[in-house]
C-alpha atoms as a PDB file:
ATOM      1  CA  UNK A   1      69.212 251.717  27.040  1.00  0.00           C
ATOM      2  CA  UNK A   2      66.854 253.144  24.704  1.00  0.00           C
ATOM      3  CA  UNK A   3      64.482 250.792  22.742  1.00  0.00           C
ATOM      4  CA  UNK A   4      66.140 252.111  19.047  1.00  0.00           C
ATOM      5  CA  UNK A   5      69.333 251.502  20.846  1.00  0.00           C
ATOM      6  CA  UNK A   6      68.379 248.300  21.436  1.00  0.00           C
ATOM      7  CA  UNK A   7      67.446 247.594  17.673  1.00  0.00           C
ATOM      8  CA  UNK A   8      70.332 248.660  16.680  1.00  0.00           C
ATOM      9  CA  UNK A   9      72.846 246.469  18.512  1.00  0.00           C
ATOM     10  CA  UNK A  10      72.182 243.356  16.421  1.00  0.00           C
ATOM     11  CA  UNK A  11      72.881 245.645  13.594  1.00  0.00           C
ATOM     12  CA  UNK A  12      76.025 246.591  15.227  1.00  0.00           C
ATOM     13  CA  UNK A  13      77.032 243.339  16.311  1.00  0.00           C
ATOM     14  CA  UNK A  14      76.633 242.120  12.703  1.00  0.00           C
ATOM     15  CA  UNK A  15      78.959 244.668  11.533  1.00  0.00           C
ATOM     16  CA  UNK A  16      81.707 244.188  13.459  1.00  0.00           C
ATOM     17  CA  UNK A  17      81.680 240.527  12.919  1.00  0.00           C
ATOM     18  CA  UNK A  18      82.160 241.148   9.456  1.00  0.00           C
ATOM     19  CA  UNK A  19      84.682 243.254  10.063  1.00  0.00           C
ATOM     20  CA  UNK A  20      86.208 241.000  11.708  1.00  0.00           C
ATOM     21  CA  UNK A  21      85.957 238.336   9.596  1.00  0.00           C
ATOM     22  CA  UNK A  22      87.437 240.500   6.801  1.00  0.00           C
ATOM     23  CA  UNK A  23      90.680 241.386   8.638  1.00  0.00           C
ATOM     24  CA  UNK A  24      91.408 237.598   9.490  1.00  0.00           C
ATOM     25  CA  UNK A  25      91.211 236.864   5.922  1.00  0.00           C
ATOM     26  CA  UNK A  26      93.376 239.395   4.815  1.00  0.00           C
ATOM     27  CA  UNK A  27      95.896 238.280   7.947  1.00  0.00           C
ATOM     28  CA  UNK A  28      95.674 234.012   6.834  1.00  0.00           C
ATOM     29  CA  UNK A  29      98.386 234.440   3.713  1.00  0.00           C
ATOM     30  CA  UNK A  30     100.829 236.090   6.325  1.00  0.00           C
ATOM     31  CA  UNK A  31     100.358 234.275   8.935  1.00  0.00           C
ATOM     32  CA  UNK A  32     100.588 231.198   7.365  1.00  0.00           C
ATOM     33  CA  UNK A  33     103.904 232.580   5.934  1.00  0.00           C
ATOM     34  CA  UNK A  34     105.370 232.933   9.837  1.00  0.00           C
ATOM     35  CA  UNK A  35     104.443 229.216  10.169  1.00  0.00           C
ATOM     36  CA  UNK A  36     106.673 227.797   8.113  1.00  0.00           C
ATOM     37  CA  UNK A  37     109.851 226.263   9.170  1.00  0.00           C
ATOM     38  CA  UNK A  38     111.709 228.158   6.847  1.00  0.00           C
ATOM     39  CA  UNK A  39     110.661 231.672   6.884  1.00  0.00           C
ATOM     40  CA  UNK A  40     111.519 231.361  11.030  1.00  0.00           C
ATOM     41  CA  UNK A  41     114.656 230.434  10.366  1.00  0.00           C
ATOM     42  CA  UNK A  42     115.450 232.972   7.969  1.00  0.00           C
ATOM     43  CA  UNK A  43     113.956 235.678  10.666  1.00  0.00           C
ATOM     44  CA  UNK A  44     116.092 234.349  13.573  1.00  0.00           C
ATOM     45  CA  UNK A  45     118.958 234.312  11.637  1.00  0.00           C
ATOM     46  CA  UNK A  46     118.488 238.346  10.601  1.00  0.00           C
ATOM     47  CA  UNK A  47     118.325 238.858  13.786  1.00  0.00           C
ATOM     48  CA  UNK A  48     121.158 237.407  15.097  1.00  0.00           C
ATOM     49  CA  UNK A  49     123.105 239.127  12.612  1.00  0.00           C
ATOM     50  CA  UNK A  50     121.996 242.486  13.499  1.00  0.00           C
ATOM     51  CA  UNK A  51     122.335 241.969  17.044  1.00  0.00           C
END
């Protein structure tokens, strides 16, 4: 690996941890919605009724 290659990793690395930090806080509300009780119910029961 080059030595501005190497510089450039923690740069990198940064990045994508932000990145990634961004999507799970945009994916929290909905996946706290598929937690509740309630909303699981209401998905099992569409399915059963389309099955």
């Amino acid at each position: 690996m080059l030595r501005s290659q190497k510089a450039e990793m923690p740069g990198l690395q940064a990045a994508i941890a932000e990145a990634r930090a961004q999507v799970m806080e945009k994916w929290e509300p909905t996946r706290q919605q598929y937690l509740t009780a309630d909303f699981r119910q209401q998905l099992h029961q569409m399915i059963l009724s389309n099955a």
